[in-house]
Protein backbone atom coordinates (compact mmCIF):
# COMPACT_ATOMS: atom_id res chain seq x y z
CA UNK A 1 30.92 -2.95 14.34
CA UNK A 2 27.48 -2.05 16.42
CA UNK A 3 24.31 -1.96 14.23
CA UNK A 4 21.46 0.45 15.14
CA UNK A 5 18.92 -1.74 13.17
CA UNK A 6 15.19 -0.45 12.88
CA UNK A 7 12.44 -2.51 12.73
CA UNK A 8 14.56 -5.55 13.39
CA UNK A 9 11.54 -7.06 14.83
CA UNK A 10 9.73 -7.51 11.20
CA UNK A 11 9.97 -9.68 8.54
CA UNK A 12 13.35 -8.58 6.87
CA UNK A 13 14.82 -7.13 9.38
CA UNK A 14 14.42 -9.65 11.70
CA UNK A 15 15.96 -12.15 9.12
CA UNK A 16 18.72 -9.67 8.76
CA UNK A 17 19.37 -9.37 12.59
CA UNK A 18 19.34 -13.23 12.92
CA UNK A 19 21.96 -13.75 10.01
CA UNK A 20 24.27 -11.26 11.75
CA UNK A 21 24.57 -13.12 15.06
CA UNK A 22 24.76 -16.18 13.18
CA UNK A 23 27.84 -14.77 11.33
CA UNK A 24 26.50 -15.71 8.04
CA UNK A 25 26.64 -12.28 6.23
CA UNK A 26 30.32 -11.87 5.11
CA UNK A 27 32.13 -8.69 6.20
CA UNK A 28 29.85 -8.47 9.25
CA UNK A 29 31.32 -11.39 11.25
CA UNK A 30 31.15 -10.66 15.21
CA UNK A 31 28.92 -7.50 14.60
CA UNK A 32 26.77 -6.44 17.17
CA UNK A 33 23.27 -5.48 16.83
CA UNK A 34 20.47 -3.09 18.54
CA UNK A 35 17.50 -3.88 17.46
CA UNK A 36 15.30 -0.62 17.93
CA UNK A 37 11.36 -1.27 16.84
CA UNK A 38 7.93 -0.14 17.95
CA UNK A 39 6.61 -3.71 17.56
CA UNK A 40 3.44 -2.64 15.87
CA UNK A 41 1.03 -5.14 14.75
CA UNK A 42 3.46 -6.64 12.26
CA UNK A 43 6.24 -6.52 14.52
CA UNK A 44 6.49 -9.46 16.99
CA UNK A 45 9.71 -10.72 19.62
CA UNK A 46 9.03 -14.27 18.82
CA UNK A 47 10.94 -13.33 15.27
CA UNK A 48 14.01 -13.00 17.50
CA UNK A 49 13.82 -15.57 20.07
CA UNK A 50 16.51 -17.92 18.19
CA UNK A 51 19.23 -14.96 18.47
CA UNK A 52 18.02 -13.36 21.99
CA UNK A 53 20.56 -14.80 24.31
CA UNK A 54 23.35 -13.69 21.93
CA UNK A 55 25.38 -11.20 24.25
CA UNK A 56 26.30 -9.18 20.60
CA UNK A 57 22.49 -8.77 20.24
CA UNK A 58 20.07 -6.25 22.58
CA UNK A 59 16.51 -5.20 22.37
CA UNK A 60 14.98 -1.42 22.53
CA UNK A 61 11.15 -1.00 22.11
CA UNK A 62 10.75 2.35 20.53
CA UNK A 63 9.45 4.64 17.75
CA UNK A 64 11.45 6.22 15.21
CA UNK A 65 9.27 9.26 15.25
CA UNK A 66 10.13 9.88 18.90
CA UNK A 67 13.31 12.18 18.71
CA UNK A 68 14.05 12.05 22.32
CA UNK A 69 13.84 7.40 22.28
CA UNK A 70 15.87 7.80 18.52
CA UNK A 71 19.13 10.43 20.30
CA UNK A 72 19.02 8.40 23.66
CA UNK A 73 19.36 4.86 22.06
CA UNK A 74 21.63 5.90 19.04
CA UNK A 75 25.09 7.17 20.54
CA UNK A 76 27.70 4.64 20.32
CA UNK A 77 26.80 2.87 17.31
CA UNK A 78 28.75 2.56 13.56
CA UNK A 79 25.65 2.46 11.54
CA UNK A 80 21.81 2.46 10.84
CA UNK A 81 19.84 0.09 9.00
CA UNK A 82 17.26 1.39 8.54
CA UNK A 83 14.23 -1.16 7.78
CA UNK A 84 11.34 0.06 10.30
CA UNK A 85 8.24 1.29 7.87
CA UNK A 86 5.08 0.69 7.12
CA UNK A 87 4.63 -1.40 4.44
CA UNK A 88 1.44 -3.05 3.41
CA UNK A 89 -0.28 -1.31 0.44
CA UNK A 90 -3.81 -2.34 0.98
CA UNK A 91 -3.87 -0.52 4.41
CA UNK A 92 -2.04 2.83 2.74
CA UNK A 93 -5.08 2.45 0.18
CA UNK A 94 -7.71 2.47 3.44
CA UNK A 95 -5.47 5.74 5.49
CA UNK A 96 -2.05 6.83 4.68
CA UNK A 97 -1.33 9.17 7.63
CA UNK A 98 0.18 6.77 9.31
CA UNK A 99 2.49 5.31 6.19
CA UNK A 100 3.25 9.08 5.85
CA UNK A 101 4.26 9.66 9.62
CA UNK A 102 6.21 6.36 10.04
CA UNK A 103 8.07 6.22 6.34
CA UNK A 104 8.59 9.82 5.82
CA UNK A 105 8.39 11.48 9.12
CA UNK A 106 10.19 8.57 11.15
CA UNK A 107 13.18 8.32 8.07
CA UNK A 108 13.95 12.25 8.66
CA UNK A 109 13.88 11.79 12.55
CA UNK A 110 16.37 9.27 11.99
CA UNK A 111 18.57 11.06 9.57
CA UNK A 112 18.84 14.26 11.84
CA UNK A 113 19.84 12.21 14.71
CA UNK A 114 22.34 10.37 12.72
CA UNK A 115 23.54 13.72 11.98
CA UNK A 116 23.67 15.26 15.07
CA UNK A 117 25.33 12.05 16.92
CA UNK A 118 27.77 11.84 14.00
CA UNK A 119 26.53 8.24 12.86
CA UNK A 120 29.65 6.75 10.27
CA UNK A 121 26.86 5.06 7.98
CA UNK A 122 23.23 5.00 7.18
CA UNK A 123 21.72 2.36 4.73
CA UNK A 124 18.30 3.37 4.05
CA UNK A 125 15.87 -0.17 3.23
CA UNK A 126 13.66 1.04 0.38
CA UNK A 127 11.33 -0.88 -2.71
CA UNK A 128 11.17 -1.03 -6.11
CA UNK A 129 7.48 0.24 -5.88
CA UNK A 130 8.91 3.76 -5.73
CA UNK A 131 9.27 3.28 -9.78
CA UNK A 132 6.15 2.69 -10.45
CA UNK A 133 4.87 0.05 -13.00
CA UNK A 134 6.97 -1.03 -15.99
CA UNK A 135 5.55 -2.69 -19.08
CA UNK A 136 8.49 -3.92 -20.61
CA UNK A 137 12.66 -4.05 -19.62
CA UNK A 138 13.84 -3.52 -16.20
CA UNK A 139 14.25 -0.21 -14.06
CA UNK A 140 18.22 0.49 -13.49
CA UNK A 141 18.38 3.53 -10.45
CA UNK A 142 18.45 5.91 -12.95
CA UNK A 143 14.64 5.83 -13.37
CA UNK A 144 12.22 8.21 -12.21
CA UNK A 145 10.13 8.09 -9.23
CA UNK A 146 6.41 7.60 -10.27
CA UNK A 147 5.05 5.87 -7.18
CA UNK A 148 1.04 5.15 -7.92
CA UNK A 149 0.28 3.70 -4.30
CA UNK A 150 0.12 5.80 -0.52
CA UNK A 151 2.66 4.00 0.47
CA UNK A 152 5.17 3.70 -2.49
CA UNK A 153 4.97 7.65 -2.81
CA UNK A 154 5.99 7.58 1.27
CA UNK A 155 8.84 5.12 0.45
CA UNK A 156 9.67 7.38 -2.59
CA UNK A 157 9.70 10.45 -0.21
CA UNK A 158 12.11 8.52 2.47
CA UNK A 159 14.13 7.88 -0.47
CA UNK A 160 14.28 11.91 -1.53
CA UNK A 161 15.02 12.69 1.72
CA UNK A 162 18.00 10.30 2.65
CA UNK A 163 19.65 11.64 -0.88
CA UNK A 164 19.00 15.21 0.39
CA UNK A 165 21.12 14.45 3.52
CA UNK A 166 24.18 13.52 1.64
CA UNK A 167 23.86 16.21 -0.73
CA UNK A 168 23.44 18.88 1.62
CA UNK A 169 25.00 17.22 4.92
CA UNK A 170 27.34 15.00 3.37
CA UNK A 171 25.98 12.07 5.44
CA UNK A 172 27.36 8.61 4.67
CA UNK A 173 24.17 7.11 3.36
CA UNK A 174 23.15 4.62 0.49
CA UNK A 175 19.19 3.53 -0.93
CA UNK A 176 18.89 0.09 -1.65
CA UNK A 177 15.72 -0.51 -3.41
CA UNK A 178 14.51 -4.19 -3.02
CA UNK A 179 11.97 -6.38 -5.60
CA UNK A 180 9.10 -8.61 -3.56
CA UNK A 181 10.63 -10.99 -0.64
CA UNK A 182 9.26 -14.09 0.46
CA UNK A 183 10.80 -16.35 2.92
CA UNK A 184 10.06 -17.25 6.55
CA UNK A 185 9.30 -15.21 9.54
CA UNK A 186 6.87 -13.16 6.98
CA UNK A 187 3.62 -11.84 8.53
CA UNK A 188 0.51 -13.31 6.88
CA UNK A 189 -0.65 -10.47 5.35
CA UNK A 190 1.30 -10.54 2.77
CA UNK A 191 0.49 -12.60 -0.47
CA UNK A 192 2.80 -15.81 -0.18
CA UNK A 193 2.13 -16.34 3.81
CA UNK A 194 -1.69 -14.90 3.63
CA UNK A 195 -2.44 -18.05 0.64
CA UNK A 196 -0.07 -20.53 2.19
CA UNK A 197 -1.61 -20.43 5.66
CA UNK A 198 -5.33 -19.97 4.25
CA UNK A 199 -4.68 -23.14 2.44
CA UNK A 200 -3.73 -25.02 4.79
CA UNK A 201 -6.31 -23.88 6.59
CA UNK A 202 -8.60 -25.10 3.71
CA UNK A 203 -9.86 -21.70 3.41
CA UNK A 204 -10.09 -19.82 -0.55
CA UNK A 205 -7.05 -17.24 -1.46
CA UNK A 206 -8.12 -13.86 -2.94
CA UNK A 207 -7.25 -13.23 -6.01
CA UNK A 208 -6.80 -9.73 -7.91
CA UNK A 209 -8.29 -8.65 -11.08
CA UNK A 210 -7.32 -10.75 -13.28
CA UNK A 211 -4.11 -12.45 -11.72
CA UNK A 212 -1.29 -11.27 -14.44
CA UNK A 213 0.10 -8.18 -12.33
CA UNK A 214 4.04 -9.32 -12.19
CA UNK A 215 6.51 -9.61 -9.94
CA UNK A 216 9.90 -9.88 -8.70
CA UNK A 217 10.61 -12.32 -6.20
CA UNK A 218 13.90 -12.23 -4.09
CA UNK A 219 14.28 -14.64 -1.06
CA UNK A 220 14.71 -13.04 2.02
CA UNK A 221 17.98 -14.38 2.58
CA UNK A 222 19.35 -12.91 -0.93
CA UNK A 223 17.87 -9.60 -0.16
CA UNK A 224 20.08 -9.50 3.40
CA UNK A 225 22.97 -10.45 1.85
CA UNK A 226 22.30 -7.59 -1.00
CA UNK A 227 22.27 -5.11 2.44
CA UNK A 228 25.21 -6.73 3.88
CA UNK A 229 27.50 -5.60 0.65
CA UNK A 230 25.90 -2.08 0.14
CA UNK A 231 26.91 -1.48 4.21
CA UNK A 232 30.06 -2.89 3.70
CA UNK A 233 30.97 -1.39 0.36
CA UNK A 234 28.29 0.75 -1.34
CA UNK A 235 29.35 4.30 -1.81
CA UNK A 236 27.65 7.39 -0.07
CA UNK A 237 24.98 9.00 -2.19
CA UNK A 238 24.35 5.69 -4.17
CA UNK A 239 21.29 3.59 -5.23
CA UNK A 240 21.69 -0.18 -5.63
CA UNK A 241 18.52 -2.53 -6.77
CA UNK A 242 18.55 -5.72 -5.16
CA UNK A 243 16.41 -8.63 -7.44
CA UNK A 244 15.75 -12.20 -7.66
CA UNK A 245 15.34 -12.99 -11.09
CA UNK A 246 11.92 -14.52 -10.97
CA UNK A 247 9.08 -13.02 -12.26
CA UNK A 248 5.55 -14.63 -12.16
CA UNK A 249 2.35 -13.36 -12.46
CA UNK A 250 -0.15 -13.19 -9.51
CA UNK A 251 -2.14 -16.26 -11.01
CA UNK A 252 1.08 -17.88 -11.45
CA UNK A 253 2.22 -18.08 -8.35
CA UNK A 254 -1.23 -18.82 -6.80
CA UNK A 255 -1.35 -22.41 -8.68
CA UNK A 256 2.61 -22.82 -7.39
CA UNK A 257 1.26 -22.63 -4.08
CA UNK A 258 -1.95 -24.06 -4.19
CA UNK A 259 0.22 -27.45 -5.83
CA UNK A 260 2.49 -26.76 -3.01
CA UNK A 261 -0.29 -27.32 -0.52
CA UNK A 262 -2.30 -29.70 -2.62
CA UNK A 263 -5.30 -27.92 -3.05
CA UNK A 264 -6.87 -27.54 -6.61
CA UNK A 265 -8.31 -24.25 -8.48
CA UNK A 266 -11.25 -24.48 -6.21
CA UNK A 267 -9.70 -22.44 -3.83
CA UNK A 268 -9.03 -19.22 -5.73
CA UNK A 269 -11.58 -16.34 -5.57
CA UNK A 270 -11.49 -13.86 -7.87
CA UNK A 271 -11.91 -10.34 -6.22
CA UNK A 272 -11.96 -7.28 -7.79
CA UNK A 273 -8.98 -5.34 -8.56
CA UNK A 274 -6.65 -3.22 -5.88
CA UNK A 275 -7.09 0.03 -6.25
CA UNK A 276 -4.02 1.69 -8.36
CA UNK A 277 -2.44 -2.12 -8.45
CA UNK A 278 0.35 -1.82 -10.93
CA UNK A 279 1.02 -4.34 -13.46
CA UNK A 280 4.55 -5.18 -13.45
CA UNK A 281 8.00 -5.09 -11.38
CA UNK A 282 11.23 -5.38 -12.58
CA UNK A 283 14.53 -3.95 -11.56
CA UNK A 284 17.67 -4.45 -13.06
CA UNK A 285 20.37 -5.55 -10.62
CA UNK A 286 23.45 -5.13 -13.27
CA UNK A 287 25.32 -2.24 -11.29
CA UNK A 288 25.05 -3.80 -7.86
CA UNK A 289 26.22 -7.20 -9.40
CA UNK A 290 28.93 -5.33 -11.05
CA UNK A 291 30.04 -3.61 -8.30
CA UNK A 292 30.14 -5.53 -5.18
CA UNK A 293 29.44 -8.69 -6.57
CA UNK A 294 25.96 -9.05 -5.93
CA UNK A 295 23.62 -12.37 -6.85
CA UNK A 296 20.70 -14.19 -6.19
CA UNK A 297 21.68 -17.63 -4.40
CA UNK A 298 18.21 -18.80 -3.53
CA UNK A 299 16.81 -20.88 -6.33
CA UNK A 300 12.93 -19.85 -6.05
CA UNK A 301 11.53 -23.67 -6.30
CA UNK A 302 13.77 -25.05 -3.43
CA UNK A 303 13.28 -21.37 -1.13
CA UNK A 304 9.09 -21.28 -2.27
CA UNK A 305 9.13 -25.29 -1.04
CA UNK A 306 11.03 -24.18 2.55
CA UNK A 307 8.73 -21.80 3.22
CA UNK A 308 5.53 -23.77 2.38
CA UNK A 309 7.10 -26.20 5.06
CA UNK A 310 7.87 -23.99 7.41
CA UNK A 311 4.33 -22.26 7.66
CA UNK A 312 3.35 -25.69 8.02
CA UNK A 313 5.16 -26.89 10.70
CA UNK A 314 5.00 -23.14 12.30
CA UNK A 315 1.28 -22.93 13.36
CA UNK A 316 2.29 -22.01 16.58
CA UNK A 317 3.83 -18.73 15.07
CA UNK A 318 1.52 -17.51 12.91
CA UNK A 319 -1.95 -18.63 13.97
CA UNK A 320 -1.49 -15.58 16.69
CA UNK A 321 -1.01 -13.24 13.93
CA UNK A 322 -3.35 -13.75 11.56
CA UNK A 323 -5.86 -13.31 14.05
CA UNK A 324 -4.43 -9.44 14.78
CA UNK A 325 -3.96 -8.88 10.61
CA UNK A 326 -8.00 -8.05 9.63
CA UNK A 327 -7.76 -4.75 8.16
């Protein structure tokens, strides 16, 4: 099998590339992998360099806007996974044109070449943001789409439009719709990597409101493996939520990680509230579980522990992009 895999020099993507080559995602042993990505601010090589010499694994800088770069680099492959978007809220809150452009525009560039090449399978890398915020229960992929950020509504429109190719094309394509990763390799931007590396750092983490906005958290890893079984075995037109089964609140997992990196309380400043931050995440992962065997394998303590030691022992990775994140 040959994987057309965008954005495969990010955080999940990359993670997914790397457990490919390294044969540790069942059903994809000896798979072969393009990684196609415009390696944008949060997009880096260095993600890659373990897997680089692999002679299954080979490198394209482009966009997935750009029709022509998508239909020259796509013929000869069995399927997309598709991962390249933009995906940090805060900066869809400041301009969404270009969360619009990449995540909407960029998906139906994608699905038009996979249609016109004749592509076997798309899997389309989406979030549990599209729902919205929940109160109580879980969301199953029967729920409606009631995205309240820029860039959840642009993930929700991605979503609309990969359904609207099977429907109407018949194209070979599943959703997966994925609760908040953590786990190495992520850019420090993002909550866990931004408050681990500003602590050790000895520098105060920002903290939102009034730190009980709730959330999912699935390891990396767990979240691959979820992809690996839709590709393999999901059926076309389908939606599968992929979870970890631990939720914490914001203020929560600060004082994890601040005990983590043995800093005390003293390093938390309270900041006012994200604009159209919703309160709580939770998906309900009982049909992928039930029907390709689906579960979380990461225990959050041990995987939240790695990763505070590998940002640690990483400076050399992530000091270089931090200093390219200020909004």
């Amino acid at each position: 099998m040959k994987l057309f895999v965008t954005g495969g020099a990010g955080f999940i993507g990359s993670n997914f590339t790397r457990m490919v080559l390294n044969d540790t995602l069942p059903g994809l042993e000896n798979a072969e992998v393009t990684v196609f990505d415009a390696l944008t601010y949060s997009g880096t090589l260095s993600n890659l360099e373990s897997v680089a010499g692999s002679e299954r694994f080979s490198f394209i800088e482009g966009d997935i806007r750009n029709t022509a770069a998508v239909t020259a680099a796509l013929p000869g492959h069995d399927a997309i996974v598709h991962f390249a978007a933009e995906s940090h809220v805060d900066r869809s809150v400041t301009d969404s044109r270009i969360f619009v452009e990449t995540n909407v525009l960029g998906t139906q560039t994608l699905l038009d070449s996979a249609l016109k090449l004749g592509i076997p399978r798309f899997v389309h890398v989406s979030t549990d943001e599209v729902y919205g915020s929940i109160e109580d229960g879980s969301w199953d992929e029967q729920e409606p789409l009631l995205p309240n950020s820029p860039y959840a509504a642009s993930k929700a429109a991605s979503d609309l439009l990969v359904r609207s190719y099977f429907v109407t094309h018949g194209l070979n394509a599943s959703i997966t719709r994925c609760s908040n990763n953590y786990g190495t390799h992520h850019f420090p931007e993002k909550v866990i990597p931004l408050f681990v590396t500003n602590l050790l750092d000895g520098v105060s983490v920002p903290l939102y409101g009034d730190g009980k906005n709730i959330r999912d958290w699935l390891h990396v890893d767990d979240h691959c493996r979820g992809i690996a079984l839709v590709l393999r075995d999901g059926k076309p037109g389908e939606i599968y939520n992929i979870g970890g089964g631990t939720e914490l609140s914001n203020s929560e997992l600060t004082h994890l990680l601040l005990e983590a990196v043995g800093r005390d309380e003293s390093f938390i400043t309270k900041v006012a509230d994200r604009l159209g931050h919703d309160r709580r995440y939770s998906v309900d992962i009982a049909k992928i579980s039930r029907e390709l065997g689906y579960s979380p394998q990461v225990d959050f303590a041990n995987g939240l522990a790695d990763v505070v030691d590998w940002y640690r022992d990483n400076r050399v990775w992530w000091e270089p992009l931090k200093e390219r994140s200020t909004l």
